[in-house]
Protein backbone atom coordinates (compact mmCIF):
# COMPACT_ATOMS: atom_id res chain seq x y z
CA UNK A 1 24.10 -101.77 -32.31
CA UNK A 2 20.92 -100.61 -30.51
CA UNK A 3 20.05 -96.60 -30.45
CA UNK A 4 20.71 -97.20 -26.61
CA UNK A 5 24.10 -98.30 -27.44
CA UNK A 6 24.83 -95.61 -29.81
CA UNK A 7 23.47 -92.95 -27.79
CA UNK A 8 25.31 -94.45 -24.56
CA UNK A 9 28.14 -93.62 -22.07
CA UNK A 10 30.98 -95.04 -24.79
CA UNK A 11 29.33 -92.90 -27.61
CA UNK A 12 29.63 -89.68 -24.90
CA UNK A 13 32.70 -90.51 -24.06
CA UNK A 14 33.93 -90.56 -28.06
CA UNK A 15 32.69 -87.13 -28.21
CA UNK A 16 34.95 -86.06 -25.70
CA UNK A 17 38.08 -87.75 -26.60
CA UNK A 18 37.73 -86.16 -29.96
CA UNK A 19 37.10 -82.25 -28.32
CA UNK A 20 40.18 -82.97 -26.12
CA UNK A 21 42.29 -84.05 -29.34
CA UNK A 22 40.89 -80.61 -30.93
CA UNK A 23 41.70 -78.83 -28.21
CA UNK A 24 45.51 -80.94 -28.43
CA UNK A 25 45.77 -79.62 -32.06
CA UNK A 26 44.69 -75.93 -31.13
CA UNK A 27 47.53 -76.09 -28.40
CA UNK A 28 50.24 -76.91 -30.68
CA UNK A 29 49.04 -74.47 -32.66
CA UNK A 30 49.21 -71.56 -30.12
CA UNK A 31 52.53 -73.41 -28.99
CA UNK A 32 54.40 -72.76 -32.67
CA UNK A 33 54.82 -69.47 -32.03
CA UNK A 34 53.54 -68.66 -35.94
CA UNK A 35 52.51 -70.38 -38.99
CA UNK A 36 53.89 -74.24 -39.08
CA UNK A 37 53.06 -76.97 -41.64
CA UNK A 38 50.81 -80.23 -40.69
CA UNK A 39 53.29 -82.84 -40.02
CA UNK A 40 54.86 -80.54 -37.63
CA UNK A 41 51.42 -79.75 -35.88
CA UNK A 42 50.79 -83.45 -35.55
CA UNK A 43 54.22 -84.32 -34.11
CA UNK A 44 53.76 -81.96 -31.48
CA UNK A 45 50.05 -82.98 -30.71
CA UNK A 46 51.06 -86.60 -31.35
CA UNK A 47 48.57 -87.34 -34.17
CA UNK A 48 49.17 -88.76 -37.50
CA UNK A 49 49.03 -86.71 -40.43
CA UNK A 50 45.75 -87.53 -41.47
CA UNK A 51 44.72 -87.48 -38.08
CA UNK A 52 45.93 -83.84 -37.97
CA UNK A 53 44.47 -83.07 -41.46
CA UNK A 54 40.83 -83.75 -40.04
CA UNK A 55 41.20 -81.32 -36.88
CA UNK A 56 42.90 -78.58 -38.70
CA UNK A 57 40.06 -78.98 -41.13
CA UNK A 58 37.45 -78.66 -38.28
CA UNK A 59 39.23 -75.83 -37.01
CA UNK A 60 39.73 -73.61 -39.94
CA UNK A 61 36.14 -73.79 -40.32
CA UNK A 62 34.90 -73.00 -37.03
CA UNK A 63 37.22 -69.80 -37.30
CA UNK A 64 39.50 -71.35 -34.84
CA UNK A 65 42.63 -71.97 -37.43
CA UNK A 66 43.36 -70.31 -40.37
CA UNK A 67 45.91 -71.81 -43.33
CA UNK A 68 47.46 -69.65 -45.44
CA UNK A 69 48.74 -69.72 -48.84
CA UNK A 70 51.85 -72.12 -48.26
CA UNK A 71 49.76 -74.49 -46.71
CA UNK A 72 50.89 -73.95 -43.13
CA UNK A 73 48.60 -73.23 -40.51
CA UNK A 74 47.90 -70.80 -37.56
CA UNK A 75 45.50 -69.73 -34.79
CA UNK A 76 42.54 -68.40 -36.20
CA UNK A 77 40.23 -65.01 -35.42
CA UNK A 78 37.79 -67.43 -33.26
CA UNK A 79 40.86 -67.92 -30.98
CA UNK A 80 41.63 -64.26 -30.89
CA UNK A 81 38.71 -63.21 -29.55
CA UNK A 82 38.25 -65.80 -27.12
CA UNK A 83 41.58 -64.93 -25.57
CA UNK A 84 40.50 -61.23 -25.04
CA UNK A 85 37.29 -62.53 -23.77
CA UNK A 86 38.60 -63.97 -21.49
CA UNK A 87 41.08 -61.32 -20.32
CA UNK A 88 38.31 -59.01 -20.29
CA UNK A 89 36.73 -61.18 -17.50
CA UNK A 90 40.22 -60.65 -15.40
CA UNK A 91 40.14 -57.52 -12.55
CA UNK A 92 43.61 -56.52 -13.68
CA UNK A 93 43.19 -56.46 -17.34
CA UNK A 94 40.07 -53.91 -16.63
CA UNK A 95 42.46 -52.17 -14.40
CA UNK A 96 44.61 -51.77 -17.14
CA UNK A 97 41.99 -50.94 -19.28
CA UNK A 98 40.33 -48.17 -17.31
CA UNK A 99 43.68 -46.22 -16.71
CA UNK A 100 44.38 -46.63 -20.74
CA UNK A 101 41.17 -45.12 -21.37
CA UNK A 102 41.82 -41.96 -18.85
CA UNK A 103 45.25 -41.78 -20.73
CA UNK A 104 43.99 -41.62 -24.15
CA UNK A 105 41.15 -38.96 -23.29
CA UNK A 106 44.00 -37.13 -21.67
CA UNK A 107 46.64 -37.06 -23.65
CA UNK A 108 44.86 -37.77 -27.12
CA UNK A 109 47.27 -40.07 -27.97
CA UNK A 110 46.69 -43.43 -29.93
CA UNK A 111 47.66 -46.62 -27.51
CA UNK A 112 47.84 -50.13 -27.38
CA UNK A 113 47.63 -52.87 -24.58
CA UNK A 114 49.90 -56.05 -24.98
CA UNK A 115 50.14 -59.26 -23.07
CA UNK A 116 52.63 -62.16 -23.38
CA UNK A 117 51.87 -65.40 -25.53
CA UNK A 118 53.47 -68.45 -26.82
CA UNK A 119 54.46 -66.19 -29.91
CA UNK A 120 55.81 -63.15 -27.94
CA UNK A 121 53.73 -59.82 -27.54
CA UNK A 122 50.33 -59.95 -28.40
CA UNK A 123 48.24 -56.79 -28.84
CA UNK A 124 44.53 -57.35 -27.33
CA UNK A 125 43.39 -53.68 -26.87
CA UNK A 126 43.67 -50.74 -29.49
CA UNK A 127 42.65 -47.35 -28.50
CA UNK A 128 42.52 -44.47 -30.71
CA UNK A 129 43.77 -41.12 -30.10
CA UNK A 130 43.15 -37.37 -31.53
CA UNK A 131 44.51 -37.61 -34.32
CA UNK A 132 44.22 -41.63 -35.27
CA UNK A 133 47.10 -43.02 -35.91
CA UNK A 134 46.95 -45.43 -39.20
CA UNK A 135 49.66 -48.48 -38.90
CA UNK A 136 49.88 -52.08 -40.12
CA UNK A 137 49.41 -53.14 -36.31
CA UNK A 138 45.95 -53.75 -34.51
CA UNK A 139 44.18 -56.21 -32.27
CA UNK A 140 46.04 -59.73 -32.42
CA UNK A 141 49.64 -58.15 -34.22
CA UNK A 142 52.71 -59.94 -32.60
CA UNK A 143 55.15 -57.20 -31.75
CA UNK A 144 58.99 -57.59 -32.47
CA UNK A 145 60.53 -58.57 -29.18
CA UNK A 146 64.07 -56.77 -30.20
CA UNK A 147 63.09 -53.56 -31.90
CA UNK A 148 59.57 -52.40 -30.54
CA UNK A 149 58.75 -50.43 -27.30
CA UNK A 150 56.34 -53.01 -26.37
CA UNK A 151 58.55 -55.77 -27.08
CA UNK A 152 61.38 -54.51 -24.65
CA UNK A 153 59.83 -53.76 -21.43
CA UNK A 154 58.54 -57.53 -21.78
CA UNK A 155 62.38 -58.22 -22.23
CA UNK A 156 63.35 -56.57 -19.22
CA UNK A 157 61.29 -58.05 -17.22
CA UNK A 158 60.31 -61.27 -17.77
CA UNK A 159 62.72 -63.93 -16.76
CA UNK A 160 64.89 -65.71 -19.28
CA UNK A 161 63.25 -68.77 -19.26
CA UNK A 162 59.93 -66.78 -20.29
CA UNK A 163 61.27 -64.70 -23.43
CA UNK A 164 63.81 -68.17 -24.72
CA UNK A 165 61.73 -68.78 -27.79
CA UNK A 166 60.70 -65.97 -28.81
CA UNK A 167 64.14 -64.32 -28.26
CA UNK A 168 65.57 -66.98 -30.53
CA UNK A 169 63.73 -66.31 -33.05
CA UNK A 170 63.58 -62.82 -33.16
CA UNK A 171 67.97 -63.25 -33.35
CA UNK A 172 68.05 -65.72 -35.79
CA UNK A 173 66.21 -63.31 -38.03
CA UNK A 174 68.34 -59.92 -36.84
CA UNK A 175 71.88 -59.88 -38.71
CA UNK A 176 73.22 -57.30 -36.17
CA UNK A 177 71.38 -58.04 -32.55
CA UNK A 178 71.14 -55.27 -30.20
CA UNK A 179 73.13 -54.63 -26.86
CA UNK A 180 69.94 -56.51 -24.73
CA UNK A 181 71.96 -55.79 -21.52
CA UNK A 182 71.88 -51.97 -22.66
CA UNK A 183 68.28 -52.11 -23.47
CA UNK A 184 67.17 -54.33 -20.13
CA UNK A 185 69.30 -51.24 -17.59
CA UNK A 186 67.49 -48.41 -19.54
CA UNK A 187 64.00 -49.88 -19.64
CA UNK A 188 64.83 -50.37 -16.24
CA UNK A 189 66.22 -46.74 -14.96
CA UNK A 190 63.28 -45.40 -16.52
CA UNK A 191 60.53 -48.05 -16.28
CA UNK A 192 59.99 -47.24 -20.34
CA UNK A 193 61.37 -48.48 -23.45
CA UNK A 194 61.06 -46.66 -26.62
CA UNK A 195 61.36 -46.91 -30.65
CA UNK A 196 61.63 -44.35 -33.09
CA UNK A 197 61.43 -45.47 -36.92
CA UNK A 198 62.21 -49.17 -35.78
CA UNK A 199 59.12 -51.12 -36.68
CA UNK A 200 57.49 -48.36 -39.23
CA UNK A 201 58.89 -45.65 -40.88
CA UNK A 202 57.76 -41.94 -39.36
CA UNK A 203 56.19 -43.98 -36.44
CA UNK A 204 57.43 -43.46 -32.84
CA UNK A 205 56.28 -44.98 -29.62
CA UNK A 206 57.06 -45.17 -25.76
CA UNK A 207 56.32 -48.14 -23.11
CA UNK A 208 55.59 -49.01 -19.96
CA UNK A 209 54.89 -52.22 -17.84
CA UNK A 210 51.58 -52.87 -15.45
CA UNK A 211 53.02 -55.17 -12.79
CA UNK A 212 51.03 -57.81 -11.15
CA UNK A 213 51.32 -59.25 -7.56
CA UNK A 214 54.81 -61.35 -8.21
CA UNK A 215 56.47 -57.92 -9.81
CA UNK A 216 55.66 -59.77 -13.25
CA UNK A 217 54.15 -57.45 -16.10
CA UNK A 218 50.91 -58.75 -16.61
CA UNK A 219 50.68 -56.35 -19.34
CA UNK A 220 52.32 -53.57 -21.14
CA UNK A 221 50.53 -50.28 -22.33
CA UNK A 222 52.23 -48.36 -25.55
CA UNK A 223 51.50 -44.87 -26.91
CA UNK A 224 52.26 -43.83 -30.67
CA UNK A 225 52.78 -41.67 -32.50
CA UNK A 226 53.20 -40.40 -36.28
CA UNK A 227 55.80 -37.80 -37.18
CA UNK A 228 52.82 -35.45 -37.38
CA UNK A 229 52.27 -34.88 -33.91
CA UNK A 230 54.96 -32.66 -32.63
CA UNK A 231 57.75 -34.30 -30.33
CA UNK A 232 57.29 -31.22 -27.48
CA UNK A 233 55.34 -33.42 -25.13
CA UNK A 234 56.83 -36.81 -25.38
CA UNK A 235 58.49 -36.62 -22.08
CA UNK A 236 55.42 -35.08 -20.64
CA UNK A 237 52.81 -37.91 -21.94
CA UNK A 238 55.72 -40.78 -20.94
CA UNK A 239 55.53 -39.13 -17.44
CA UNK A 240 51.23 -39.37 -17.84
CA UNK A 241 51.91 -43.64 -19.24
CA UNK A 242 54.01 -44.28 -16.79
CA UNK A 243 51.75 -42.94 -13.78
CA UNK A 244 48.91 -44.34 -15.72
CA UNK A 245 50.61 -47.88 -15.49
CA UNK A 246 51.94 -47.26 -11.81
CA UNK A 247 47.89 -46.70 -10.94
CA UNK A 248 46.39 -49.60 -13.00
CA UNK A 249 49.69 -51.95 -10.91
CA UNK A 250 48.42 -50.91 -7.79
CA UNK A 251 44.43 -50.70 -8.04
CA UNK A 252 44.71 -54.49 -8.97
CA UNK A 253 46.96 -55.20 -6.07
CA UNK A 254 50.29 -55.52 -8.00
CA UNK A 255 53.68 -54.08 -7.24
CA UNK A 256 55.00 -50.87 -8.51
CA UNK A 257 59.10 -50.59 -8.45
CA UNK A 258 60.05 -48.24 -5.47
């Protein structure tokens, strides 16, 4: 084969096939909804095992992939911080940003900014308050659709066919589910969910949705809070989240119940 040959439009187009099958690999990945083993990575990307293998490989080294200690596999920090790249770049998300900001300099208290994945809730934005709050939850923690704040108000309102997966999931590993009708009328009636000593011990936190055009939550915002900050104002700084996420809806053009 001549250097012309090797260098020519089929060698390109080799090169590409074999990003797009990376790419294939790093979408089943982000599709499994948490860690999964190799042969069920290359079923769903349609690759052999060692096929699969090779990618993974690729990918765990580029920071894209990560495998842990049983061998199964799962979207790596590269991928994290692409993703909130790339929400940085959207208006709303620096909507949402903005008014989180204004809230934590307001209210001092510690917040977070979630958006919906394959996997459920994702946390992209951590802001600390006055005092910081210490918890086993940061940038890229998936929170529990069932029994978190965050998790709710994307059960309210996203549709069924949205929440299906993760929903599953998070029942299959609850042995008493709770009333989700209950939950989806109060987050509802009050546009904010809350959890006290649900997902950590002494931690409490409140919710509340940033709509987009379609009346969708593009994003949730959450403040927390450790049983060392006194419970006086909680229904003060829910009012100050919820206007905060009523403001951040409509400066990006999305629609704010009533």
């Amino acid at each position: 084969m001549s250097k012309h040959e090797a260098s020519g439009p089929s060698a390109s187009r080799r090169g590409i096939q074999s990003v797009e099958t990376g790419l294939r690999v790093l979408a089943a990945l982000a599709a499994s909804g948490g860690p999964a083993p190799l042969t069920a990575l290359g079923v769903r990307a349609g690759l052999s095992p060692s096929q699969t293998h090779r990618y993974l490989q690729s990918l765990v080294v580029s920071g894209m992939a990560v495998q842990d200690a049983t061998s199964r596999y799962d979207l790596g920090p590269g991928v994290i911080r692409i993703g909130i790249a790339a929400l940085a770049r959207l208006n709303a998300f620096a909507r949402a940003e903005a008014a989180m900001q204004r809230f934590v300099e307001e209210t001092g208290r510690t917040s977070l900014l979630s958006v919906w994945g394959e996997a459920g809730a994702v946390c992209v934005r951590w802001y600390p308050g006055r005092p910081a709050v210490v918890a086993n939850v940061g940038v890229g923690s998936v929170m529990p659709l069932l029994f978190s704040a965050t998790g709710r108000v994307f059960l309210t309102f996203l549709s069924a066919q949205e929440v299906a997966g993760p929903l599953a999931a998070a029942k299959a590993e609850t042995a008493t589910p709770p009333d989700l009708e209950a939950i989806r009328a109060s987050v509802r009636q009050s546009l904010t969910a809350e959890s006290d000593d649900t997902l950590f011990v002494g931690l409490r936190a409140m919710a509340a949705p940033i709509f987009d055009l379609q009346g969708r939550p593009s994003a949730v915002a959450t403040a927390v809070a450790t049983a060392a900050i006194p419970r006086g104002r909680d229904a003060e700084v829910a009012e100050r989240l919820r206007a905060a996420c009523r403001d951040a809806t409509r400066e990006a053009g999305g629609v704010w119940p009533g």
